[in-house]
Structure formats: structure tokens, C-alpha cells
Protein backbone atom coordinates (compact mmCIF):
# COMPACT_ATOMS: atom_id res chain seq x y z
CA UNK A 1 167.96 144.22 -9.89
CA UNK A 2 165.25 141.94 -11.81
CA UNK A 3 161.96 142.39 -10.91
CA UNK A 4 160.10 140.03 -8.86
CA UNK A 5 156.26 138.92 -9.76
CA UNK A 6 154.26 137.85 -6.60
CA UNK A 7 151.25 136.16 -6.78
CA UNK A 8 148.38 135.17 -3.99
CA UNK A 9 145.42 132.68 -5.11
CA UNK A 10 143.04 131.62 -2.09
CA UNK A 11 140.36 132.13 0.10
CA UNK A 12 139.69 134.68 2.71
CA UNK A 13 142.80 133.90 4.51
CA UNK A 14 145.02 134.66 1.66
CA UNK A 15 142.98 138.32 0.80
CA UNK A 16 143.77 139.64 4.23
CA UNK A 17 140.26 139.18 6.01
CA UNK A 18 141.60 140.43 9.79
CA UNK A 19 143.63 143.13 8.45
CA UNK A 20 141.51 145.90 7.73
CA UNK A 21 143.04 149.47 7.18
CA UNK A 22 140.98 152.65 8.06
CA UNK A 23 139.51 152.81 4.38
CA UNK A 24 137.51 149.05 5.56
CA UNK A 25 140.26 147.59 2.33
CA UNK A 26 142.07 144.37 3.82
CA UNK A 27 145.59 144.40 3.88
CA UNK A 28 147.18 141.05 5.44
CA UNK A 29 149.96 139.05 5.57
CA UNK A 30 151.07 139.28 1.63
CA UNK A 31 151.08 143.07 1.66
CA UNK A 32 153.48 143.10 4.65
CA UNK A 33 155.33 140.42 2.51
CA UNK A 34 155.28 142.75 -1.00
CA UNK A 35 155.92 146.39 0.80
CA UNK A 36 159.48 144.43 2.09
CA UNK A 37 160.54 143.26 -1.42
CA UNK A 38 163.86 145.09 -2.15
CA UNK A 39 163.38 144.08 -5.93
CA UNK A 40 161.56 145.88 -8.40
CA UNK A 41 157.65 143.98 -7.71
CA UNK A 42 154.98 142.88 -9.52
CA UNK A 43 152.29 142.12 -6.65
CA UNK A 44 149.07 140.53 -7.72
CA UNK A 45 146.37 138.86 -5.16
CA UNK A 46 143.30 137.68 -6.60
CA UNK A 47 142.18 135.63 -3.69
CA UNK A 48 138.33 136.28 -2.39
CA UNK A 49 136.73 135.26 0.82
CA UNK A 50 134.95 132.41 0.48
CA UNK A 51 136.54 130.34 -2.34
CA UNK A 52 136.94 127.19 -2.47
CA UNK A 53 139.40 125.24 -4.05
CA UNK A 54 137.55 124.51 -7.10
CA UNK A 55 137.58 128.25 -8.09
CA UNK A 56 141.01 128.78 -7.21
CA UNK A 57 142.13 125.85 -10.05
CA UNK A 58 139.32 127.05 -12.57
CA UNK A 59 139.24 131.05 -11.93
CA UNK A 60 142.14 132.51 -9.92
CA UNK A 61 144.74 130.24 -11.04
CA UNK A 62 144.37 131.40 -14.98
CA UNK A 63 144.32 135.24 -13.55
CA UNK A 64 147.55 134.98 -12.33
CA UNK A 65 149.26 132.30 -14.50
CA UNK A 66 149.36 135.58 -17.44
CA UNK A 67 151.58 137.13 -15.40
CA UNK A 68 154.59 134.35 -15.29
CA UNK A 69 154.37 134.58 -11.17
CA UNK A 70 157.79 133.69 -9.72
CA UNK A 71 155.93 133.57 -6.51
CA UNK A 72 152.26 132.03 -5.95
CA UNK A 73 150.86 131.38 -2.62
CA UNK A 74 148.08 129.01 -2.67
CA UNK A 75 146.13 129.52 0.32
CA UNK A 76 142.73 127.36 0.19
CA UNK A 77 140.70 124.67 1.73
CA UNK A 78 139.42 126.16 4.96
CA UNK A 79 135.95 126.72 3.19
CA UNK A 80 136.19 123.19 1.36
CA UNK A 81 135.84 121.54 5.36
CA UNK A 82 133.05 123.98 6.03
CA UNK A 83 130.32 122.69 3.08
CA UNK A 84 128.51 119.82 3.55
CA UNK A 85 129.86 117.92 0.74
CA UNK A 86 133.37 118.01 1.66
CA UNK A 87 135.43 115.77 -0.20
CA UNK A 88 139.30 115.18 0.86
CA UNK A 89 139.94 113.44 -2.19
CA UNK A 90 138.44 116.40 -4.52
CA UNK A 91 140.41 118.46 -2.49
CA UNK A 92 143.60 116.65 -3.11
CA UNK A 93 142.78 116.52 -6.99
CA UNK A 94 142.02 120.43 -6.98
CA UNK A 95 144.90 121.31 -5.60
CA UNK A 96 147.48 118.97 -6.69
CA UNK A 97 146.52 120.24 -10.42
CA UNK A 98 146.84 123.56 -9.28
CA UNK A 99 150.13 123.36 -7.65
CA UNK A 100 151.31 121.40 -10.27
CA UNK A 101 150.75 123.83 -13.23
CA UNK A 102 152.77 126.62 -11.27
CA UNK A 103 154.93 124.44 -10.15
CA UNK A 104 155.68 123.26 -14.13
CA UNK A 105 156.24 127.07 -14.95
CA UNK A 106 159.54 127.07 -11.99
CA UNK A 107 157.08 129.10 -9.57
CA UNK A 108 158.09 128.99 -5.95
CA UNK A 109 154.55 127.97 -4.78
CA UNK A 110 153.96 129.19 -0.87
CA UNK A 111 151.76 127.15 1.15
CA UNK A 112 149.85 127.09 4.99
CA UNK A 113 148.97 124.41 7.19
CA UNK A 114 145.75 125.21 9.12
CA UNK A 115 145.65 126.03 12.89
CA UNK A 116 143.72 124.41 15.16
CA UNK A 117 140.05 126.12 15.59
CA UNK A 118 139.31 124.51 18.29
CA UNK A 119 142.12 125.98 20.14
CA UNK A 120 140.74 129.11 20.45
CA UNK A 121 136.63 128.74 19.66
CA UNK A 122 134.93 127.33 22.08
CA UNK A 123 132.49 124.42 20.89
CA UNK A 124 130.96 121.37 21.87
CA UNK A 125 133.08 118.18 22.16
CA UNK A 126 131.18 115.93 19.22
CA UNK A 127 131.58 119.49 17.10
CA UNK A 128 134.87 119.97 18.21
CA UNK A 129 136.20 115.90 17.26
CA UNK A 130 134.33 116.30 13.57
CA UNK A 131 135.76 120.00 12.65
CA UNK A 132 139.25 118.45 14.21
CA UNK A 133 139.39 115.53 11.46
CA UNK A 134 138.40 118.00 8.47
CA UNK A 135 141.41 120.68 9.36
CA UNK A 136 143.30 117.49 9.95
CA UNK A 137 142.38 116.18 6.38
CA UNK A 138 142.65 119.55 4.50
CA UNK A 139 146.27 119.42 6.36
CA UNK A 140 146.93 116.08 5.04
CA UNK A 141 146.09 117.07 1.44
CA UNK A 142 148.15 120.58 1.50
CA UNK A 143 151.07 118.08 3.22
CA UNK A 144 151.06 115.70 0.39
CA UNK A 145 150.85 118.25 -2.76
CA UNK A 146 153.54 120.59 -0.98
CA UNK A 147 156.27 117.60 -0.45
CA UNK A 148 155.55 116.68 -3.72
CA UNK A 149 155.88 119.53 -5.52
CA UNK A 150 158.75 121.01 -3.60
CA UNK A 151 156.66 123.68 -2.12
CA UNK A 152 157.49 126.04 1.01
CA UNK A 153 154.87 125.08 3.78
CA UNK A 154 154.57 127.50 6.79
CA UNK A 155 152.98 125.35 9.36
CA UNK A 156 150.84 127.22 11.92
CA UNK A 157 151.16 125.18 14.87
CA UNK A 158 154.95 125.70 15.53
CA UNK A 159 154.75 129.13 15.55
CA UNK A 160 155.47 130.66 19.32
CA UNK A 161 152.48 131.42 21.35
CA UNK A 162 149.97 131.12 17.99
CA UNK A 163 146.63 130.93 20.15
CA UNK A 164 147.34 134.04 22.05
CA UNK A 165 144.70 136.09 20.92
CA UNK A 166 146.38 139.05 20.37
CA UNK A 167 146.89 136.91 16.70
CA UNK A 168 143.48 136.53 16.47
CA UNK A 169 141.12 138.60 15.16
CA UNK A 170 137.71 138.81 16.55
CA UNK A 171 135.94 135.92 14.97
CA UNK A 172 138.71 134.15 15.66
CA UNK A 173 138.92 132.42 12.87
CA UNK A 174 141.46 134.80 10.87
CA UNK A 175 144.42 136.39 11.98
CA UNK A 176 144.74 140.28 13.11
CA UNK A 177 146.95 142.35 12.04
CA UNK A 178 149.31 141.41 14.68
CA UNK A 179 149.00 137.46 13.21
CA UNK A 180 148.82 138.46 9.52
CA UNK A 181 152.34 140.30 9.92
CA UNK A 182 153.48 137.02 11.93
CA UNK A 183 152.78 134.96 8.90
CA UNK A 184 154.49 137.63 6.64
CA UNK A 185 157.81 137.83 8.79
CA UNK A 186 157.49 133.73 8.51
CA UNK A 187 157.30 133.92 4.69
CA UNK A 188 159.99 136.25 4.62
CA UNK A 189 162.70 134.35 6.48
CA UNK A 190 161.68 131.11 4.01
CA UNK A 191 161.60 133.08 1.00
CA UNK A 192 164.98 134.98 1.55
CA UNK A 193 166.44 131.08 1.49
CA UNK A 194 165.66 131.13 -2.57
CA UNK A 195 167.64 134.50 -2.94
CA UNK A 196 165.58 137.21 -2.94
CA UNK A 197 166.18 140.14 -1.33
CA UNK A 198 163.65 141.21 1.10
CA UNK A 199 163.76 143.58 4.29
CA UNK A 200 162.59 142.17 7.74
CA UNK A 201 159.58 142.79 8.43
CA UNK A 202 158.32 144.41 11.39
CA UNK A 203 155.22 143.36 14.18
CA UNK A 204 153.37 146.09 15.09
CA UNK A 205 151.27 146.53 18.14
CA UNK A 206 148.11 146.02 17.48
CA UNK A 207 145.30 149.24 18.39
CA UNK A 208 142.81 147.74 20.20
CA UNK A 209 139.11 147.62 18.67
CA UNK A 210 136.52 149.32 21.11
CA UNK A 211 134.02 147.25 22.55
CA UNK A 212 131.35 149.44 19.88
CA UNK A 213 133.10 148.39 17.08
CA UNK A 214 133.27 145.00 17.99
CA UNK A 215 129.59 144.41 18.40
CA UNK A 216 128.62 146.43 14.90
CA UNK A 217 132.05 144.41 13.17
CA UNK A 218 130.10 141.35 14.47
CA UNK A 219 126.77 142.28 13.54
CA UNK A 220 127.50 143.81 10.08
CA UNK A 221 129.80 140.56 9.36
CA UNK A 222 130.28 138.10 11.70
CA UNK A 223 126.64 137.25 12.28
CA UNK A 224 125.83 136.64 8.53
CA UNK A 225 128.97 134.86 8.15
CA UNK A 226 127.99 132.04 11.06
CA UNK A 227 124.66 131.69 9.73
CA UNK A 228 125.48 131.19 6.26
CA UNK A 229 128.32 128.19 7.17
CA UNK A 230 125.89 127.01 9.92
CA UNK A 231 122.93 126.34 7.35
CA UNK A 232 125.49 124.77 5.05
CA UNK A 233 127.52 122.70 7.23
CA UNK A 234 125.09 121.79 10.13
CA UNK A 235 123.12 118.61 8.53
CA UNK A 236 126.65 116.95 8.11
CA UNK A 237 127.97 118.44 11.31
CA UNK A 238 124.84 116.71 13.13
CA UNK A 239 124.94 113.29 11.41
CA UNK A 240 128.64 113.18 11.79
CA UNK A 241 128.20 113.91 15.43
CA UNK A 242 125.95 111.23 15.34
CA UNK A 243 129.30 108.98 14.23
CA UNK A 244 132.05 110.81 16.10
CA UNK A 245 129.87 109.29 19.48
CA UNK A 246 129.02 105.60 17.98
CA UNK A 247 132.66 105.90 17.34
CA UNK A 248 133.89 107.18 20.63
CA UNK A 249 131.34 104.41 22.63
CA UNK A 250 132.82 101.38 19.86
CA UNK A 251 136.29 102.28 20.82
CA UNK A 252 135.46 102.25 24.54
CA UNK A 253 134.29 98.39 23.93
CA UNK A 254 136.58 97.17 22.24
CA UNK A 255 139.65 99.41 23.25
CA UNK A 256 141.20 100.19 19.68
CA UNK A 257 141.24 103.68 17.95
CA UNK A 258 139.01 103.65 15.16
CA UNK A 259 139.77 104.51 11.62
CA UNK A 260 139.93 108.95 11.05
CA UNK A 261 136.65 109.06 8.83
CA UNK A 262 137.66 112.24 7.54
CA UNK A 263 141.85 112.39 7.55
CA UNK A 264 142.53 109.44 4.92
CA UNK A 265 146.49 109.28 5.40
CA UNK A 266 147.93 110.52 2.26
CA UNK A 267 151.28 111.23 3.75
CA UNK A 268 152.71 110.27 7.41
CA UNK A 269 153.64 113.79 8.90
CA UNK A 270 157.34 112.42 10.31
CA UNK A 271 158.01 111.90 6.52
CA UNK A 272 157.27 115.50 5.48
CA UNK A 273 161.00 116.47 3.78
CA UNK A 274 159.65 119.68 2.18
CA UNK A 275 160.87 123.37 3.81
CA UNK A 276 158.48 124.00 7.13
CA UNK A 277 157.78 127.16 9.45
CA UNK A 278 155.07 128.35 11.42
CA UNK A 279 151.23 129.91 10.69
CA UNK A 280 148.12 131.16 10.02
CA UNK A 281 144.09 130.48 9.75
CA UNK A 282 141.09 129.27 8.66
CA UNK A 283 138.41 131.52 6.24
């Protein structure tokens, strides 16, 4: 049987952030994935919480291109919308370029469609309209690159019951282990479509975390985490609060939807022909 090379490139979603084993290493949603490969497997995942999608096409994206990946995922852009400069059309030129090169070598490239944060964190309204039009735009981009590259897009709003958080874990912001093997068993059923042979995958019930583990988890890493994005993001986040309610009070006057400041169109949804499923998160 000829072996298989898998690849992940990405942020924190991509590494397994949620999906801690007992050892504190993350696991996630592409080691469920590689562990089911019935070929002989190459498994590679250089993704790192935090990266953004600059790194990914300058750093990770040379790591793994020396390997001749048949598979890449390229999970990124959930920490692009949280800095201050975001820039939709950087974005689009990051990743297009990155897609593109694997894409140029015959590599099935794997991609995600955000989830909706505000789903499932509760936030102010103003905060809640600006982070909607970033995870819309960062959805946009990863739309347009995917249908025009051919890739497979798992889209994490059609997947059954997504915002029960028993997916979640407990920043909500990244799948558990319960989500990251939904993703996995999602991937699978799209990947065995191209002819390779992999087992199903299994969903596991998920041990609860005691209340005392939750507080130091939180303390040790979700704390630092907030206050890091907060200091980054909140000066934009303010002023474009600022917007989102001139908006809100202009469209109330004159009755007409004003234009998404932060979703430029780059592809109409209802014209997306590339391969869709459902799932996963934000890092």
C-alpha cells in the first residue's frame, strides 16, 4: 500500500489546543485523523498557537513543503481578526500564495470555515456585530482561495448541534476533545472521497474537567491569553464599536443596510462549488 504524507500548517486550532492528553501534549483533531490512516503515514504538524497567516506562508509552509505532503491542512486566520491591524485583503494574499504553492505540487489542501464565537461567548452587542464581520471576512477569504484552488472546506456551521458545549472546550474558543474528534470524523468521510483508505473514526465521551482544574486551566492559561488579545485588539475593537453604532443609528434613518466594513465580498456563498462539510474553531 503506498504511503501517505500528512501535513497540518496553522494556528492553535490546527495544533490541537482543547485536546490535551494526561502528559499536558495536545492531541486534536489531525491525530484522530493520522491514528485512522490504513496506509503506511508520514504525519507532520507544525502548526503553533498563535500564528498568523503570515508565518504560516513564510515559516510553516517551507517546513512541510520538504516533505512532498499529499495532504496539507491549512488552518489559519482566527488570530489575523484578533490584532488590531487586521487586513482581509493581506489575508487573502497570504493565503491564496500559500494554498497555491501546495496546491501546484497536486496536494489535497484541507481547509475550515470558522464558527460563530458569538454563539457560544457571551459579549456585548457593539463587540459582538464587529468580531461577527471579521470571522465573516476571514470566512470570505478561506471561501474564495478554497473554490479556487479546488480545496476540501469543512464548514463549521452545518455540523449537528456544533454549539453544544460538550464541543467546546473551556475557553470556548477551541474545540474539546469531543469537537476535535468531530472535525476528524468530518475530514475523514471527505478525505476517503479521494481514495484513501482510512478507518472511521470514533467520538469518545468526553471525562469531565473538575471544577479545580478548571479555575487553575483558566488561571495558568486562559487569563494570560484574554489579556494579551484584549491589549492588542481593544483600541480597534472600541473605535470600531464606535462605527458598528453610527452605522446601526444611519441605517435606522435611512432604512438601508449599510456596506460590511470588514467582509469585502470576494465570493457570494450560494456560488461556493468546492467539496463542503461541517466544523471547528477559532485560536
Amino acid at each position: 500500500m503506498k504511503p501517505v504524507t500528512l501535513a497540518i500548517i496553522g494556528d492553535s486550532a490546527a495544533s490541537g489546543v482543547g485536546d490535551a492528553n494526561d502528559n499536558g501534549v495536545n492531541l486534536g483533531w489531525s491525530y484522530y485523523l493520522a491514528k485512522s490512516f490504513e496506509n503506511p503515514l508520514v504525519f507532520i504538524n507544525v502548526a503553533r498557537p498563535g500564528a498568523q497567516s503570515f508565518e504560516v506562508l513564510q515559516t510553516q509552509l517551507p517546513r512541510v513543503q520538504l516533505h512532498n505532503p499529499d495532504i496539507c491542512a491549512v488552518i489559519v486566520g482566527g488570530n489575523d481578526l484578533l490584532r488590531n491591524g487586521f487586513d482581509p485583503e493581506q489575508l487573502h494574499k497570504n493565503l491564496r500564495q500559500t494554498v497555491r504553492a501546495l496546491a501546484e505540487s497536486n496536494t489535497l489542501v484541507l481547509m475550515i470555515l470558522l464558527h460563530d464565537p458569538t454563539e457560544i461567548v457571551p459579549m456585548p452587542k457593539l463587540l459582538a456585530n464587529v468580531l461577527d464581520r471579521r470571522v465573516r471576512s476571514v470566512n470570505a477569504v478561506t471561501t474564495a482561495v478554497a473554490r479556487e484552488f479546488g480545496a476540501v472546506l469543512l464548514d463549521t456551521r452545518k455540523i449537528t448541534n456544533i454549539y453544544n458545549l460538550a464541543n467546546w472546550h473551556i475557553d470556548r474558543m477551541h474545540p474539546s476533545k469531543i469537537g476535535h474528534q468531530r472535525i476528524a470524523y468530518e475530514f475523514r468521510k471527505l478525505i476517503a472521497d479521494f481514495g484513501f483508505q482510512i478507518a472511521e473514526i470514533e467520538v469518545d465521551h468526553e471525562i469531565k474537567r473538575s471544577k479545580k482544574n478548571s479555575v487553575l486551566w483558566m488561571l495558568r492559561n486562559g487569563t494570560p491569553w484574554f489579556l494579551k488579545r484584549s491589549i492588542d485588539l481593544l483600541p480597534a475593537a472600541l473605535l470600531l464599536m464606535v462605527i458598528e453604532g453610527a452605522r446601526s443609528f444611519i441605517s435606522r434613518k435611512s432604512n438601508q443596510v449599510g456596506a460590511d466594513l470588514l467582509a469585502p465580498k470576494f465570493i457570494k456563498y450560494q456560488d461556493l462549488e468546492t467539496t463542503e462539510i461541517s466544523e471547528v474553531k477559532i485560536s
